[in-house]
Protein backbone atom coordinates (compact mmCIF):
# COMPACT_ATOMS: atom_id res chain seq x y z
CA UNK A 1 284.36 223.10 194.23
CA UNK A 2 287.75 223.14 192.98
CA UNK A 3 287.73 224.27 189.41
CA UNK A 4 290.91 223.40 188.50
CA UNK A 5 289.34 219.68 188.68
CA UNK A 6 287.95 218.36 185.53
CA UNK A 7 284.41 216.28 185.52
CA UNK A 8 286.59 213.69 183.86
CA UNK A 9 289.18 213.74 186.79
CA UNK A 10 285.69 213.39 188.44
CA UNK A 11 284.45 210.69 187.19
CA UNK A 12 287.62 208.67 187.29
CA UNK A 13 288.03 209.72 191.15
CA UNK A 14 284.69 208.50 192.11
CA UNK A 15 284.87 205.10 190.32
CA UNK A 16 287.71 204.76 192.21
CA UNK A 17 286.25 205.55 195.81
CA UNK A 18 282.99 203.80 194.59
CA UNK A 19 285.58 200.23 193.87
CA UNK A 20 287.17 201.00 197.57
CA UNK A 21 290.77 202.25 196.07
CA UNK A 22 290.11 205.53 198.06
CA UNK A 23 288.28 204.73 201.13
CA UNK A 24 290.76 203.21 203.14
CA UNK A 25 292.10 206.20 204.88
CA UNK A 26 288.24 206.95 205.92
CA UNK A 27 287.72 203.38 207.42
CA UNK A 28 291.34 203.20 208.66
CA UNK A 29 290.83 206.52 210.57
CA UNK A 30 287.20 205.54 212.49
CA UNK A 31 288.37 201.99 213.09
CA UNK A 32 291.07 203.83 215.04
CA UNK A 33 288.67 205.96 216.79
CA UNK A 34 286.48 203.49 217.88
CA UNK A 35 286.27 200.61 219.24
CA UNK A 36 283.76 197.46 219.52
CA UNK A 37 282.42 198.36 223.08
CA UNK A 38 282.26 201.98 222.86
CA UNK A 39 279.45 203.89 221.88
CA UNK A 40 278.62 205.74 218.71
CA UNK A 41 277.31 208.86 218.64
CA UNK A 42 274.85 210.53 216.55
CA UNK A 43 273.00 213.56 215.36
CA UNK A 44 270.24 213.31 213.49
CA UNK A 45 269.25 216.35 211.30
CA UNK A 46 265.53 216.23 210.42
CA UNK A 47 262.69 214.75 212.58
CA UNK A 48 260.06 214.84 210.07
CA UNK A 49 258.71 211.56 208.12
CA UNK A 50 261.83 210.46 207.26
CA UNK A 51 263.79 211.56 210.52
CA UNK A 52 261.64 209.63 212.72
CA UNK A 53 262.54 206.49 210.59
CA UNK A 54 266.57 207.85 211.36
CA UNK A 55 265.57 208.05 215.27
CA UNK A 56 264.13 204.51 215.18
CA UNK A 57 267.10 202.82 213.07
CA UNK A 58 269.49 203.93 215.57
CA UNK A 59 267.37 203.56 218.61
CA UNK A 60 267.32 200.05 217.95
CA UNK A 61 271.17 198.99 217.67
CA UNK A 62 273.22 198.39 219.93
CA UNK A 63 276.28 200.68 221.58
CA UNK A 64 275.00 203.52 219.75
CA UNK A 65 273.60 206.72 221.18
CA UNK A 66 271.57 209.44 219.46
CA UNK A 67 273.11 212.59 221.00
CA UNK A 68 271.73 215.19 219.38
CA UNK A 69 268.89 215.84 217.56
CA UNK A 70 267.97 219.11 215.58
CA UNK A 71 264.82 220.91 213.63
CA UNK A 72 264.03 223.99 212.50
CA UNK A 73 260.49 223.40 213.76
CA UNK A 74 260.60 223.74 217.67
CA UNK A 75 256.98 221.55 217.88
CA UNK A 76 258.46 218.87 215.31
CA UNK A 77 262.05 218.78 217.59
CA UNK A 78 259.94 218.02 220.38
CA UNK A 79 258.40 215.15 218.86
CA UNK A 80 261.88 213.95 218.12
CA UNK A 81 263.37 214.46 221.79
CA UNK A 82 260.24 212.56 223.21
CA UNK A 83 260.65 209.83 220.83
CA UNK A 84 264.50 208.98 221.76
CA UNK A 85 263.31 209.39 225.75
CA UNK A 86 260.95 206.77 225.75
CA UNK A 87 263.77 204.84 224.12
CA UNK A 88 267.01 205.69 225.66
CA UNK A 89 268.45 206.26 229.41
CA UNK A 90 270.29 209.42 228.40
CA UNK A 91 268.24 212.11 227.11
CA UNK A 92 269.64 213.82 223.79
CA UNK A 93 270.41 217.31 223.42
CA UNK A 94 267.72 219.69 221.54
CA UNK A 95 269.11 222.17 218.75
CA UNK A 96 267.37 223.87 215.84
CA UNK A 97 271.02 224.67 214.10
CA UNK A 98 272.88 222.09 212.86
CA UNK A 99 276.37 223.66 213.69
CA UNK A 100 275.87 223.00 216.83
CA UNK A 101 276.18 219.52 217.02
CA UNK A 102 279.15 219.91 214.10
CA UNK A 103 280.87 222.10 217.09
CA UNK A 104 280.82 218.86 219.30
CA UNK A 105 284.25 216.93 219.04
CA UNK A 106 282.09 214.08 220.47
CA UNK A 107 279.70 213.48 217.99
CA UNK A 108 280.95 210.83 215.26
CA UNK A 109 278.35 211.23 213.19
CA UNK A 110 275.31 213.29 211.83
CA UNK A 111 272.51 211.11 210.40
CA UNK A 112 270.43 213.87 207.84
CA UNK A 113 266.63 213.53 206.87
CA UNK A 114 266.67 217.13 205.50
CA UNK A 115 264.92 218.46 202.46
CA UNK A 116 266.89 217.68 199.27
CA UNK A 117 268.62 221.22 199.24
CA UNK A 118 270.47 220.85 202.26
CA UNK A 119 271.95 217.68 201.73
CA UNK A 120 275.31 218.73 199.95
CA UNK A 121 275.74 221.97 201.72
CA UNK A 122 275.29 220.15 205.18
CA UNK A 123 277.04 216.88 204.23
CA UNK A 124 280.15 218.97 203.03
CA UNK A 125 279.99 221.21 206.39
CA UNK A 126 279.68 217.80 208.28
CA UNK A 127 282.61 215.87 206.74
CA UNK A 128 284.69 219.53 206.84
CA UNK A 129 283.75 219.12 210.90
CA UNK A 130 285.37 215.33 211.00
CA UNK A 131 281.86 213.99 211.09
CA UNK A 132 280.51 210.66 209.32
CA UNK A 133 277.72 211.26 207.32
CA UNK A 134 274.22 209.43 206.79
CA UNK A 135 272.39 211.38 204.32
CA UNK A 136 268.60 210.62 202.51
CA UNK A 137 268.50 210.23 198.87
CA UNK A 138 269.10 211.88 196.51
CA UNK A 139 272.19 213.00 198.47
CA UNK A 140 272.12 216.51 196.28
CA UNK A 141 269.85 219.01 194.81
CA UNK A 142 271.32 219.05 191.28
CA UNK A 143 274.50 217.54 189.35
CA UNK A 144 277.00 219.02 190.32
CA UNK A 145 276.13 218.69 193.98
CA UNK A 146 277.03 215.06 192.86
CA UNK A 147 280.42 216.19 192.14
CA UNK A 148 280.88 218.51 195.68
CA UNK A 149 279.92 215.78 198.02
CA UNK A 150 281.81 212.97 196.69
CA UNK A 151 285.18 215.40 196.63
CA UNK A 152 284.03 216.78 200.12
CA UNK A 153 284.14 212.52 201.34
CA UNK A 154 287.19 212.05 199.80
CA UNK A 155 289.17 215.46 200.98
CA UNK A 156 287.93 215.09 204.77
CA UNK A 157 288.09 211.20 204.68
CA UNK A 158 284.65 210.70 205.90
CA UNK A 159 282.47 207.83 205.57
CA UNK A 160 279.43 209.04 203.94
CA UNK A 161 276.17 206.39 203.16
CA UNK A 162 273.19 207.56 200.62
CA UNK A 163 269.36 206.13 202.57
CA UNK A 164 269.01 203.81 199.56
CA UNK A 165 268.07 201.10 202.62
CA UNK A 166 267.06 198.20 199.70
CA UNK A 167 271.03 198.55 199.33
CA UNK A 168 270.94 196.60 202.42
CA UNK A 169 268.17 193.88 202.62
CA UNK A 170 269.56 190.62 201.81
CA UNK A 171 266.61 189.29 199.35
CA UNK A 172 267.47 192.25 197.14
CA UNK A 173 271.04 191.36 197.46
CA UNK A 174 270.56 188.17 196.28
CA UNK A 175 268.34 189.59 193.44
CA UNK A 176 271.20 191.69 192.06
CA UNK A 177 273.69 189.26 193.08
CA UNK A 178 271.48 186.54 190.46
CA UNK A 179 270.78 189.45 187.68
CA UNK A 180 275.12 189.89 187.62
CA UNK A 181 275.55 186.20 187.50
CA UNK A 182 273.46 186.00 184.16
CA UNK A 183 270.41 184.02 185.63
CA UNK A 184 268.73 186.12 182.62
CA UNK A 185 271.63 186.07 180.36
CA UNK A 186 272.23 189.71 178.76
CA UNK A 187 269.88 192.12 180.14
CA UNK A 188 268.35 194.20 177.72
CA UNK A 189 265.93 196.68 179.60
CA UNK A 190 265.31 197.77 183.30
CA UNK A 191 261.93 199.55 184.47
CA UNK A 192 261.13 200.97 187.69
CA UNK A 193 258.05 202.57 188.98
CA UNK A 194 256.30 204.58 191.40
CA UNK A 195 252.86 205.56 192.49
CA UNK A 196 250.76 207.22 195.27
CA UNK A 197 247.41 209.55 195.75
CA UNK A 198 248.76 212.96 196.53
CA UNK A 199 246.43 215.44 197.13
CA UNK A 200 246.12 218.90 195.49
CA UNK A 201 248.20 221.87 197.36
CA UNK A 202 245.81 224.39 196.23
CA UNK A 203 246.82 227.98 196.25
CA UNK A 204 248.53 230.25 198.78
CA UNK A 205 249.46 233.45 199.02
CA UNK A 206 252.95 234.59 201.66
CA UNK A 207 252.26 234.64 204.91
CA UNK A 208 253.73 235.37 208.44
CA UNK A 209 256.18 232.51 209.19
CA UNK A 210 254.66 230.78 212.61
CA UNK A 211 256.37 231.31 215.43
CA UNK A 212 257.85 227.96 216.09
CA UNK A 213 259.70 227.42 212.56
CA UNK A 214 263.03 229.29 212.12
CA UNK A 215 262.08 229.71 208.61
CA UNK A 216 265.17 231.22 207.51
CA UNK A 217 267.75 228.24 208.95
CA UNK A 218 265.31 226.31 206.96
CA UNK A 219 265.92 228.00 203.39
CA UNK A 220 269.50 227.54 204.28
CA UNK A 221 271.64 227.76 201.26
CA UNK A 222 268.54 227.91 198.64
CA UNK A 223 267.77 231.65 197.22
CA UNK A 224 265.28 233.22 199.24
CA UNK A 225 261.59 233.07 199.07
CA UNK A 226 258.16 233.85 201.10
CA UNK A 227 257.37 231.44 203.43
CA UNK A 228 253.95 230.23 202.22
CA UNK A 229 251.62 227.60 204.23
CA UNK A 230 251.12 224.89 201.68
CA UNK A 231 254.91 224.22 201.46
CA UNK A 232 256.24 222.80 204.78
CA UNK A 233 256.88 220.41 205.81
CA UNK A 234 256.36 218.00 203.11
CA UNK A 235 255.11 219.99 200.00
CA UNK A 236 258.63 221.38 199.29
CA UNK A 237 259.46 218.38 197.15
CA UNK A 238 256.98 219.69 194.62
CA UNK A 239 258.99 222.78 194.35
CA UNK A 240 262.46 223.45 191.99
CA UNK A 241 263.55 225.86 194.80
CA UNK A 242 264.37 223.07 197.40
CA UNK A 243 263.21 219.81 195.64
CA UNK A 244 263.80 217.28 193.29
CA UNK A 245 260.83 216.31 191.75
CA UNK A 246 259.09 212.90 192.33
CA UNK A 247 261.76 211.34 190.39
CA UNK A 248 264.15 212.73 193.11
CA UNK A 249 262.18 211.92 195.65
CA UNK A 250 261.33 207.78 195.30
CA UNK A 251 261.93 207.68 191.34
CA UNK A 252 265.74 207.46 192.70
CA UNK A 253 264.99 204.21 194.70
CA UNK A 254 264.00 202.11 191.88
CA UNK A 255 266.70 203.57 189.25
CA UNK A 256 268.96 202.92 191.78
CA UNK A 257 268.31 199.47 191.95
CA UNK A 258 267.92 199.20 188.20
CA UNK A 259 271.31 200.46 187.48
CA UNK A 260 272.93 198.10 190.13
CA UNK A 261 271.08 195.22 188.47
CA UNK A 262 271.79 196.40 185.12
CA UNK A 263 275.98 196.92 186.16
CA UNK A 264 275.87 200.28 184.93
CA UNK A 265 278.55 202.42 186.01
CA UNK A 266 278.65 205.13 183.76
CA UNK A 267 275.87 207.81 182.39
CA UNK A 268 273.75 207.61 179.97
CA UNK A 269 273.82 209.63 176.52
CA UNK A 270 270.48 210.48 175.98
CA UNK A 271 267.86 211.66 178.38
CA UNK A 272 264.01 212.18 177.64
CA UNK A 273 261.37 213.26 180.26
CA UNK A 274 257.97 213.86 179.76
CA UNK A 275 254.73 214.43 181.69
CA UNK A 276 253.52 217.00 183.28
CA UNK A 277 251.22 218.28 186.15
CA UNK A 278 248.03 217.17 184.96
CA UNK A 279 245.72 215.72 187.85
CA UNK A 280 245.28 219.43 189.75
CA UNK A 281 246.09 223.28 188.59
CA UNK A 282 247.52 224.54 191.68
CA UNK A 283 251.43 225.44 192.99
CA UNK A 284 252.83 222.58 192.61
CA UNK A 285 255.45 223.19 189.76
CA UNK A 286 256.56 219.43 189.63
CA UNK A 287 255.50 216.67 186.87
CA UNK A 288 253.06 214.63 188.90
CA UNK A 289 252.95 212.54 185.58
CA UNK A 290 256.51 210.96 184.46
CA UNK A 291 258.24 209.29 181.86
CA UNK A 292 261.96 209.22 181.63
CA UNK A 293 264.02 207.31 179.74
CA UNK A 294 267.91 206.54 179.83
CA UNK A 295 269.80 205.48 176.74
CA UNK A 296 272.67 203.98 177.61
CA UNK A 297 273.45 202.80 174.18
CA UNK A 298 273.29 198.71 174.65
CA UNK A 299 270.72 198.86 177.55
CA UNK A 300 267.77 201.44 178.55
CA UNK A 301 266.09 202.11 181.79
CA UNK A 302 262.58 203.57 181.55
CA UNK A 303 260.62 205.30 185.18
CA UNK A 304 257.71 205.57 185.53
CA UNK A 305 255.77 208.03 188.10
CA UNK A 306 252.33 208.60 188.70
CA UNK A 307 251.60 211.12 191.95
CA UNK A 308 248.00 211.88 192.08
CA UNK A 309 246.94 207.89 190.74
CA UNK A 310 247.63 204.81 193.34
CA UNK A 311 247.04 202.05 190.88
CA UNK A 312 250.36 200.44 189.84
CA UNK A 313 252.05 197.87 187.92
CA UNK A 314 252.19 193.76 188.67
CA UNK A 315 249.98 195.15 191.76
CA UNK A 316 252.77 197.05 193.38
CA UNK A 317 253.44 200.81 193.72
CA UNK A 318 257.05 200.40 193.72
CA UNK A 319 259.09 198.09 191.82
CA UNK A 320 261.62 197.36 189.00
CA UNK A 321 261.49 194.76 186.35
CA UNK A 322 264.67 193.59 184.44
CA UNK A 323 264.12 192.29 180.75
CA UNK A 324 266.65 189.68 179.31
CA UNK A 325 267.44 186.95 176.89
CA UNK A 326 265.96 184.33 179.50
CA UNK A 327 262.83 186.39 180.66
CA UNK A 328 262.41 188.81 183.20
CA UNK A 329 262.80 189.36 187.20
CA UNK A 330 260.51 192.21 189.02
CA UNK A 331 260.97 193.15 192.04
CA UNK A 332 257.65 194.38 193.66
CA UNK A 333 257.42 195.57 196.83
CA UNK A 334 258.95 192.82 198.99
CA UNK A 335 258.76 190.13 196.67
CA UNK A 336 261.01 188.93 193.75
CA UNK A 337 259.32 186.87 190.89
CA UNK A 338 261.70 185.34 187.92
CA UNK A 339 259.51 184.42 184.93
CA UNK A 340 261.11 182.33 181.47
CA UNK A 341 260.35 183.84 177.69
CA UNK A 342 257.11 181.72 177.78
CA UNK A 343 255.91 184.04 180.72
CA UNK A 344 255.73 180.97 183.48
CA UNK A 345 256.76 181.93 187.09
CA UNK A 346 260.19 180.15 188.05
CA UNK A 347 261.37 181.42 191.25
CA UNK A 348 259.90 183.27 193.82
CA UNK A 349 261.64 185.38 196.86
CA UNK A 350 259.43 186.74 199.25
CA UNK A 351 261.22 189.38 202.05
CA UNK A 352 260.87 191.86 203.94
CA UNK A 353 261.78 195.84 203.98
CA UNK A 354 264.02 196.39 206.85
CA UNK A 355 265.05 199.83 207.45
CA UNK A 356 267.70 198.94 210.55
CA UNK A 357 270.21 197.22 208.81
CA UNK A 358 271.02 199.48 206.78
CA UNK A 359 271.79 202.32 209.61
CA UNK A 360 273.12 199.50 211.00
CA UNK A 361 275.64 199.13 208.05
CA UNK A 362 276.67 202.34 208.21
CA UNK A 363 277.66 201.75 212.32
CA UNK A 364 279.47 198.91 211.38
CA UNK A 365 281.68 200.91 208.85
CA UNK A 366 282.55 203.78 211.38
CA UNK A 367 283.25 200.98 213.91
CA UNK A 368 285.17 198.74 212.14
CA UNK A 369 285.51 199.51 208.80
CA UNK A 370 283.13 197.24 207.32
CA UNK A 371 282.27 198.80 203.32
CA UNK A 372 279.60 200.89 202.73
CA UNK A 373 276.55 199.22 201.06
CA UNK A 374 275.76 202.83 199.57
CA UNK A 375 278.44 204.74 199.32
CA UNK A 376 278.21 208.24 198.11
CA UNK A 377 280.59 207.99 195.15
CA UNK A 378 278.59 205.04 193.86
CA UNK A 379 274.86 206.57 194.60
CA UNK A 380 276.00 209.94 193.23
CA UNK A 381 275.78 207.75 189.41
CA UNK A 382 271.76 207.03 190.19
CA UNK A 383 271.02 210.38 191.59
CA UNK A 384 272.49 211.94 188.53
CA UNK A 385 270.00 210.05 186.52
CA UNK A 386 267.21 212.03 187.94
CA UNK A 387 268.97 215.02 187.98
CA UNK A 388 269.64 214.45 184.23
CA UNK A 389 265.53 213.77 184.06
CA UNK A 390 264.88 216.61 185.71
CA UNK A 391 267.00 218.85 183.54
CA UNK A 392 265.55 217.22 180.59
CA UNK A 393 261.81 217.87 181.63
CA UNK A 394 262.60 221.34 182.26
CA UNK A 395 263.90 222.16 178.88
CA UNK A 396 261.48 219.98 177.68
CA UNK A 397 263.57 218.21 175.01
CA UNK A 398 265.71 215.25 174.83
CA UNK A 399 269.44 215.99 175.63
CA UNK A 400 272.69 214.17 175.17
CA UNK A 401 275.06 213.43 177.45
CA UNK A 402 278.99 212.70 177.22
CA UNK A 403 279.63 210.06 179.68
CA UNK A 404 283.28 210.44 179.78
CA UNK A 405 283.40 214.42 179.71
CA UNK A 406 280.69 214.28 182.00
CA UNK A 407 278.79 216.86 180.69
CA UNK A 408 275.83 218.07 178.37
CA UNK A 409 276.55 218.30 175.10
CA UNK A 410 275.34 220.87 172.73
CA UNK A 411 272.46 222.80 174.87
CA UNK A 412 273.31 225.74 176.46
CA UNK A 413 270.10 226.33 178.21
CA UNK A 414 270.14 222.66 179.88
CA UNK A 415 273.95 222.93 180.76
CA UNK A 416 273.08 225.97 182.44
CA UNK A 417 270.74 223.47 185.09
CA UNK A 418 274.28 221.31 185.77
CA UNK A 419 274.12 223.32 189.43
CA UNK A 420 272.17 226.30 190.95
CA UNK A 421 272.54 229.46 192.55
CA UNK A 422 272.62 230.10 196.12
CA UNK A 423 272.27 232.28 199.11
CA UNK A 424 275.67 233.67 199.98
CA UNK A 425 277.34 232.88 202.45
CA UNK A 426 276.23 229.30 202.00
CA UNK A 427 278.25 228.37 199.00
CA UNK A 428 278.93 224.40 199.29
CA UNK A 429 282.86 224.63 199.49
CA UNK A 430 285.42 221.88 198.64
C-alpha cells in the first residue's frame, strides 16, 4: 500500500466510493465494454463448498459464460469442469494458477471462493489485470487488507462485490429498508448469531503433500508451513495462518447485516472478545466459543458463535435481532418477525435465501452499470469488525479503537495484528 496515504485519507476515500462519488469511472468503463447481448465472461477461483455455489450462480443467468475455472486441487478442478459441462455448450478451460486466466484479455471477470488469505492478494492482482472482481467474505485476512483492496478498486477502476448474498434478497431489503425508516424508532442494540456441530480435527503430524494438490500455489502469499492432512480443504479456517476465525467465516454475515440495519458507518471504539476452544483439545487454534462485542458509543452489536453446539437462538442457527424503543425485529433464517415492547408478534415476512441474484447483481453492474449491492468499500466496515474481534481475542483484552484515525489506540501488541507478514514475492501491492 501506499504509505504516504493516511487511514484517515482512508476512511474518507472509502465512504466516498461506498456513497457512489467514486465508482463512476468503474461502471462508466464496463458499460462501455459491454453490451446487453454480449456475453460475460468469468473465472471462478475456488471449486470447493463455496465455489460450486459460484459455478451454479453463474450457470444459471443468462448471456454469461464461465470461462475458466481454476484449483489447486487437480481432483477438486475436475469436479468443477464436469459441473459447468453438464451445464453449458462450451466447455471451460482448466487451470490450477490463477494468472492464467488474469493473462486472458477476454475474461471480464474472476469470481473467487478462495480461502480467506488469498482474497486481497488475488483481488488486487485481478483488478491490477483489468478484471472485475467477485470475492467471498470477509474479502481480507486482516485490517489492513481492508485498506489494500478498497485502494486496489479504486486505482484500477474495477467493480469489486463482497459474497454477502442476503445483501441481495429482497425480504431482507425490505427488513433494513423498515429498521432505517424507524418502524422501531431509535435502535438501541443489534445481535447476531451463529451455530453448527463441527467435529474435532484431532492431531496431525506433516506429511507428504498428495500428489494432486499444488500445495505451494495454495499457501500463496501466507508464510510457509507443513502441509498437514487435517487442514485442507476446509479446516484452514480454524487456523490464524490462512483463516479468520468463525467470526470471519459466517460471524461476518450477521454483523454485516446488523450494521446495515443499525446505519453504522463508522468503527467502533471498543472491542471485547471472549471464548475460547473449549468443546475438543486438538489443532484447531480458533475460539469455537465466541462473544464479541462492539461499542459504538450510542448503539452496541453483540455475536454470538457456538462451533461444536447446533442448538441456537429463536430456533435458528443464524440470525440477527435489532432492539429498539418500539420492540424488536429478528431475522432468523428466512423469516423476519417484528414484535411490540409487550412481546406480541406484529408482522411477519417469510422468504427465501437466493444465492443467484446476487451474482446476478454483480452481472448487471459490469453490464450496465447497475450499483453494487455489496460493494467492497462498504463491506470492508463489517469485515473490520471481525478483524477487530479477532485482534481483540488474541490479546485477550478489550481494546479501543479511534474511528476517525482509524487505528488502535494505546496497545502496541494488538496494533502490531493491524496486517501480517507474508511470503515474498507476494506482497499485496497498491
Amino acid at each position: 500500500m501506499n504509505d504516504t496515504i493516511t487511514r484517515r485519507d482512508f476512511l474518507k476515500q472509502s465512504t466516498a466510493i461506498a456513497a457512489g462519488l467514486a465508482v463512476g469511472d468503474a461502471t462508466t468503463s464496463s458499460r462501455a465494454a459491454k453490451g446487453p447481448n454480449e456475453k460475460v465472461l468469468v473465472g471462478v477461483i475456488g471449486c470447493h463448498n463455496r465455489g460450486v455455489d459460484h459455478l451454479a450462480g453463474y450457470l444459471a443467468l443468462p448471456n454469461v459464460e464461465v470461462a475458466y475455472v481454476c484449483d489447486v486441487d487437480s481432483n477438486t478442478l475436475d469436479k468443477g469442469l464436469a459441473i459447468v459441462a453438464k451445464k453449458q455448450s462450451r466447455p471451460a478451460k482448466g487451470v490450477k494458477d490463477l494468472r492464467r486466466i488474469l493473462d486472458d484479455p477476454a475474461v471480464d471477470a474472476v469470481s473467487l471462493a478462495m480461502p480467506d488469505h488469498w482474497h486481497t492478494p488475488a483481488t488486487v492482482l485481478a483488478c491490477a489485470a483489468g478484471k472485475h472482481v467477485y470475492v467471498e467474505k470477509p474479502g481480507s485476512h486482516n485490517a489492513r487488507e481492508c485498506e489494500i483492496a478498497v485502494l486496489a478498486a479504486r486505482k484500477y477502476k474495477r467493480l469489486v462485490q463482497l459474497g454477502s448474498q442476503r445483501r441481495s434478497w429482497p425480504w431482507v431489503m425490505d427488513a433494513m429498508r423498515s429498521l432505517r425508516a424507524g418502524e422501531l424508532g431509535k435502535l438501541f442494540l443489534a445481535r447476531g448469531w451463529y451455530v453448527n456441530n463441527r467435529l474435532s480435527l484431532g492431531h496431525t503430524e506433516p506429511a507428504p503433500v498428495p500428489d494432486y494438490l499444488d500445495y505451494a500455489l495454495w499457501q500463496g502469499p501466507a508464510p510457509e508451513q507443513p502441509y498437514r492432512p487435517n487442514t485442507l480443504p476446509y479446516n484452514w479456517h480454524w487456523f490464524w495462518n490462512w483463516g479468520t476465525a468463525e467470526l470471519g467465516n459466517n460471524g461476518v454475515h450477521s454483523l454485516d447485516l446488523a450494521r446495515w440495519g443499525m446505519g453504522l458507518e463508522t468503527a467502533p471504539r471498543r472491542i471485547t472478545c471472549a471464548g475460547q476452544r473449549y468443546h475438543f483439545k486438538d489443532d484447531w487454534q480458533t475460539p469455537d466459543v465466541t462473544l464479541a462485542t462492539f461499542d459504538f458509543g450510542d448503539k452496541c452489536l453483540i455475536w454470538e458463535g457456538q462451533s461444536c453446539d447446533p442448538h441456537g437462538f429463536e430456533g435458528s442457527s443464524f440470525g440477527v435481532s435489532f432492539y429498539g424503543e418500539g420492540g424488536c425485529l429478528t431475522i432468523t433464517g428466512n423469516n423476519v418477525r417484528v414484535y411490540d415492547l409487550k412481546n406480541k408478534l406484529v408482522r411477519e415476512v417469510k422468504g427465501a435465501g437466493d444465492e443467484v441474484s446476487h451474482f446476478g447483481n454483480f452481472v448487471n453492474a459490469i453490464r450496465d452499470g447497475t450499483p453494487l449491492n455489496a460493494d467492497l468499500a462498504d463491506g470492508h466496515k463489517s469485515a473490520l469488525l471481525t478483524h477487530l474481534g479477532n485482534i481483540s481475542w488474541r490479546v485477550g483484552r478489550t481494546i479501543n479503537f479511534d474511528p476517525a484515525e482509524g487505528k488502535i489506540i494505546g496497545d502496541q501488541e494488538a496494533a502490531a495484528l493491524w496486517g501480517r507478514t507474508y511470503r515474498p514475492g507476494w506482497e499485496p501491492s497498491v
